[in-house]
Protein backbone atom coordinates (compact mmCIF):
# COMPACT_ATOMS: atom_id res chain seq x y z
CA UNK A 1 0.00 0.00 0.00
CA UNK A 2 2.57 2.20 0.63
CA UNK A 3 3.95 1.94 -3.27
CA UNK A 4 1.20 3.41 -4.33
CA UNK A 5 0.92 6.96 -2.01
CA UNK A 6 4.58 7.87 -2.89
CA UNK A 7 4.36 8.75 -6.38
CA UNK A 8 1.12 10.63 -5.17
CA UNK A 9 3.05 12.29 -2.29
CA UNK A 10 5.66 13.36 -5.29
CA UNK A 11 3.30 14.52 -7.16
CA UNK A 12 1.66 16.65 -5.09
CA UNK A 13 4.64 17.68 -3.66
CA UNK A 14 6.03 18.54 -7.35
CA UNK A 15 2.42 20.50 -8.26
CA UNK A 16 2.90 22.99 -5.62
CA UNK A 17 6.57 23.10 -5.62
CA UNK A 18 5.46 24.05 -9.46
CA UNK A 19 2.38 26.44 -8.30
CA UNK A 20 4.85 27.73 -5.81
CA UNK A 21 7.65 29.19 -8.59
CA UNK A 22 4.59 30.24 -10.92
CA UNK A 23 3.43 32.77 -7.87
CA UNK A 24 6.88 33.24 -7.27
CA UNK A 25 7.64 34.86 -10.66
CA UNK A 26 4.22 36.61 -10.40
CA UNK A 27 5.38 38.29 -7.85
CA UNK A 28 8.39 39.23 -9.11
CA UNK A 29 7.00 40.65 -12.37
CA UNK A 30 4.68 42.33 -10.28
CA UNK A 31 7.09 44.21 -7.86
CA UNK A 32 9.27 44.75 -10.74
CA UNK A 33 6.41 46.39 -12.91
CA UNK A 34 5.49 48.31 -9.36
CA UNK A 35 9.08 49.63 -9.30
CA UNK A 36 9.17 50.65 -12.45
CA UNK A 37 5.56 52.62 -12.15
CA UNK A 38 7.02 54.50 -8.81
CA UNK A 39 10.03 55.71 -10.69
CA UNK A 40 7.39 57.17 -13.47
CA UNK A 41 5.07 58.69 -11.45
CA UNK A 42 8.62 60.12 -9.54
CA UNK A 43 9.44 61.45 -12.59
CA UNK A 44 6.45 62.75 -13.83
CA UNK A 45 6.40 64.54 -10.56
CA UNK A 46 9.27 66.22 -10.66
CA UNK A 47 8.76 67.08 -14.41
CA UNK A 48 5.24 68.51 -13.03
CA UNK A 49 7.01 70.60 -10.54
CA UNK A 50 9.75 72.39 -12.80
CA UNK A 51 6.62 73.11 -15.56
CA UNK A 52 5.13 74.79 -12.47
CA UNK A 53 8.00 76.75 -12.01
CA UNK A 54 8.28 77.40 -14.94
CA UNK A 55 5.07 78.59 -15.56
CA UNK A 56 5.13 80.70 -12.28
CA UNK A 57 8.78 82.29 -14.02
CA UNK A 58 6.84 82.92 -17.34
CA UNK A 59 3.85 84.21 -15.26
CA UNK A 60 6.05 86.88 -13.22
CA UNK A 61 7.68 87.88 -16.06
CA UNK A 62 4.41 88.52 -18.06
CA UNK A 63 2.97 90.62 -15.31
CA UNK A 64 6.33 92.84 -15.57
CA UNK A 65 6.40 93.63 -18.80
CA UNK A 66 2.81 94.13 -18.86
CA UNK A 67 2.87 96.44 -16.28
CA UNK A 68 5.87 98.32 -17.78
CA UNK A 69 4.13 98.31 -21.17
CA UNK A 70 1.18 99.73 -19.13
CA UNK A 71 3.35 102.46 -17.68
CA UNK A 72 4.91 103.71 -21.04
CA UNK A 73 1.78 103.99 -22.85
CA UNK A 74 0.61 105.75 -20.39
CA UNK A 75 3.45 108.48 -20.39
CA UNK A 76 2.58 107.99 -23.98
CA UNK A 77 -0.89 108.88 -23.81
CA UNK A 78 0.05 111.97 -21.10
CA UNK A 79 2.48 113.68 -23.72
CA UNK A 80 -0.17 113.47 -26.16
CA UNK A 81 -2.93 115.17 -24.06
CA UNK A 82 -0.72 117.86 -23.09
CA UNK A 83 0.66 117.95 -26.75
CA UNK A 84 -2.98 118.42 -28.13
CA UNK A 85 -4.35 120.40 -25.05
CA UNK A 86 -1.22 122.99 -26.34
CA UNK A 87 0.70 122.64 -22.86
CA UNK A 88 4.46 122.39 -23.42
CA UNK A 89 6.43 119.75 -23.34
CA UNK A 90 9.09 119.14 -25.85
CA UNK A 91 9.55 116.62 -28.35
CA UNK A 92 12.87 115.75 -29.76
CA UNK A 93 12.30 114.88 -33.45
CA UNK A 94 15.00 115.08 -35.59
CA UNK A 95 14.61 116.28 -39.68
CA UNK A 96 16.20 117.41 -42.48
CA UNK A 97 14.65 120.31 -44.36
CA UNK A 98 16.36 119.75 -48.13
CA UNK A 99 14.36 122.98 -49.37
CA UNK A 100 16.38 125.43 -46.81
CA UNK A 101 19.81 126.38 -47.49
CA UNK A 102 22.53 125.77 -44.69
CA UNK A 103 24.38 129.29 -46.04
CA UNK A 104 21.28 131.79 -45.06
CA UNK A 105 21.74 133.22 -41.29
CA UNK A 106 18.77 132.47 -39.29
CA UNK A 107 16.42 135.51 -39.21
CA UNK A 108 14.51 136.86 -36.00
CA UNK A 109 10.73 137.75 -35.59
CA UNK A 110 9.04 138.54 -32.35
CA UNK A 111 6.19 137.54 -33.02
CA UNK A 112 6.74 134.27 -34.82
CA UNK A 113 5.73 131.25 -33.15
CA UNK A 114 7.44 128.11 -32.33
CA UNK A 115 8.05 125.13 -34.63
CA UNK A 116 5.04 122.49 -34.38
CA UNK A 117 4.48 119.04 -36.06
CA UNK A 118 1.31 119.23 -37.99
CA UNK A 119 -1.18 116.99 -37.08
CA UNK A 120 -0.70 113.50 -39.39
CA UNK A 121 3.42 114.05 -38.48
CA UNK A 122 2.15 113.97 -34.81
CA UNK A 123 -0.63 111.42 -34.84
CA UNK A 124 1.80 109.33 -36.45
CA UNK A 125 4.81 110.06 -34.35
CA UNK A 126 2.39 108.53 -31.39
CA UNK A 127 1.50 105.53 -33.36
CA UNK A 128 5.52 105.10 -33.64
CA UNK A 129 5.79 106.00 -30.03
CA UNK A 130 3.16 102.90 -28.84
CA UNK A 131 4.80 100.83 -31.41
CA UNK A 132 7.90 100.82 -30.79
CA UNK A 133 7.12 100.46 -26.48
CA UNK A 134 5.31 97.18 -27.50
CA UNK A 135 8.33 96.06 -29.38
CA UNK A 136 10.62 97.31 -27.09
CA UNK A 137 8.76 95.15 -23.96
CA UNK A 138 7.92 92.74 -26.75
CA UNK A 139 11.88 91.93 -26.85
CA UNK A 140 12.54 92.02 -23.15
CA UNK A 141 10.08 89.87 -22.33
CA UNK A 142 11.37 87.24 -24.93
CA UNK A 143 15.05 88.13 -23.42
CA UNK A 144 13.71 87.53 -19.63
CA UNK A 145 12.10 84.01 -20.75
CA UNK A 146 15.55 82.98 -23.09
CA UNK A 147 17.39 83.47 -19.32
CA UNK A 148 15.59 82.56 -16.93
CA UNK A 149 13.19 80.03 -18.72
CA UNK A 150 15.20 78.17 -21.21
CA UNK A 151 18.97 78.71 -19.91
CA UNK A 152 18.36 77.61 -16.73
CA UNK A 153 15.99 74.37 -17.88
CA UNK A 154 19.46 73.84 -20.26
CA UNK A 155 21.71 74.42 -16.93
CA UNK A 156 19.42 71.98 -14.90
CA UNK A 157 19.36 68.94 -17.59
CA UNK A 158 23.24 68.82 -18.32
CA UNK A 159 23.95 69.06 -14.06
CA UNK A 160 22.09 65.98 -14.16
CA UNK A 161 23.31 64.49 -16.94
CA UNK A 162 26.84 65.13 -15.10
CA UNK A 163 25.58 63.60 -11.98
C-alpha cells in the first residue's frame, strides 16, 4: 500500500513546488512592474514641478512687462494730451529740411511762433511712439524668458546628466 501513495506524495509535492515558482515569478513581475511605475510617477512629478515653475517664471515675467508696457503707454498717452491740449512739453524729433539752405543766417521775428508738427506728423509720431514700447517690452520679455526660462531648464538637464 505504501507503493502506491509515494508517487502521489511526489506529485503533489512537485504540483505545488510548481504552483509555488509560478506565484513566485508573479510576484516578481509584479514588484518589478510596481518599481518601475514609482520611478514614473517620480518622474512625472518632478517634471510637473519644474513646468510649475516654470510657468510661475513665465507668469512673473508677463505681469512685468505688462505692467511696464502699461506704464509707457501711459506716459505715452500723457504727452499726447498735453501735446494736443497745447501745454508744453518738448519733443525731440529730428529732420532734415532739403528745401532750406545751410548758407542763409537764421532771421529773428518777435512775433513768430514756435516750430510744431502738424497733425498727421504727430498722430503718427504717437502711433511710432506705442509701437515701438510694445516692441521694445515685446523683446525684453522674450530676453527675460531665453534666461531665466530656457537657460536655466538647459543648466538643470546637463547638471544631471553630469551627476
Amino acid at each position: 500500500m505504501m507503493r502506491w501513495q509515494f508517487p502521489i506524495i511526489a506529485e503533489l509535492l512537485a504540483s505545488m513546488l510548481g504552483t509555488a515558482l509560478y506565484y513566485r515569478t508573479l510576484y516578481y513581475d509584479a514588484e518589478k512592474a510596481r518599481k518601475i511605475a514609482v520611478s514614473d510617477r517620480e518622474k512625472q512629478q518632478v517634471a510637473f514641478e519644474q513646468l510649475n515653475r516654470q510657468m510661475q517664471t513665465v507668469t512673473a515675467l508677463d505681469t512685468q512687462h505688462t505692467k511696464e508696457l502699461e506704464h509707457d503707454q501711459n506716459l505715452i498717452a500723457q504727452l499726447e494730451h498735453d501735446m494736443a491740449d497745447g501745454r508744453r512739453r518738448r519733443l525731440h524729433v529730428k529732420a532734415i529740411c532739403p528745401s532750406v539752405s545751410t548758407n542763409t543766417s537764421p532771421s529773428s521775428l518777435d512775433d513768430a511762433a514756435s516750430a510744431r508738427l502738424d497733425y498727421i506728423a504727430q498722430r503718427n509720431y504717437f502711433i511710432l511712439r506705442r509701437r515701438i514700447e510694445i516692441a521694445e517690452q515685446q523683446i525684453k520679455g522674450l530676453r527675460d524668458y531665453i534666461r531665466q526660462v530656457v537657460l536655466s531648464h538647459q543648466r538643470k538637464s546637463r547638471n544631471k546628466s553630469l551627476d
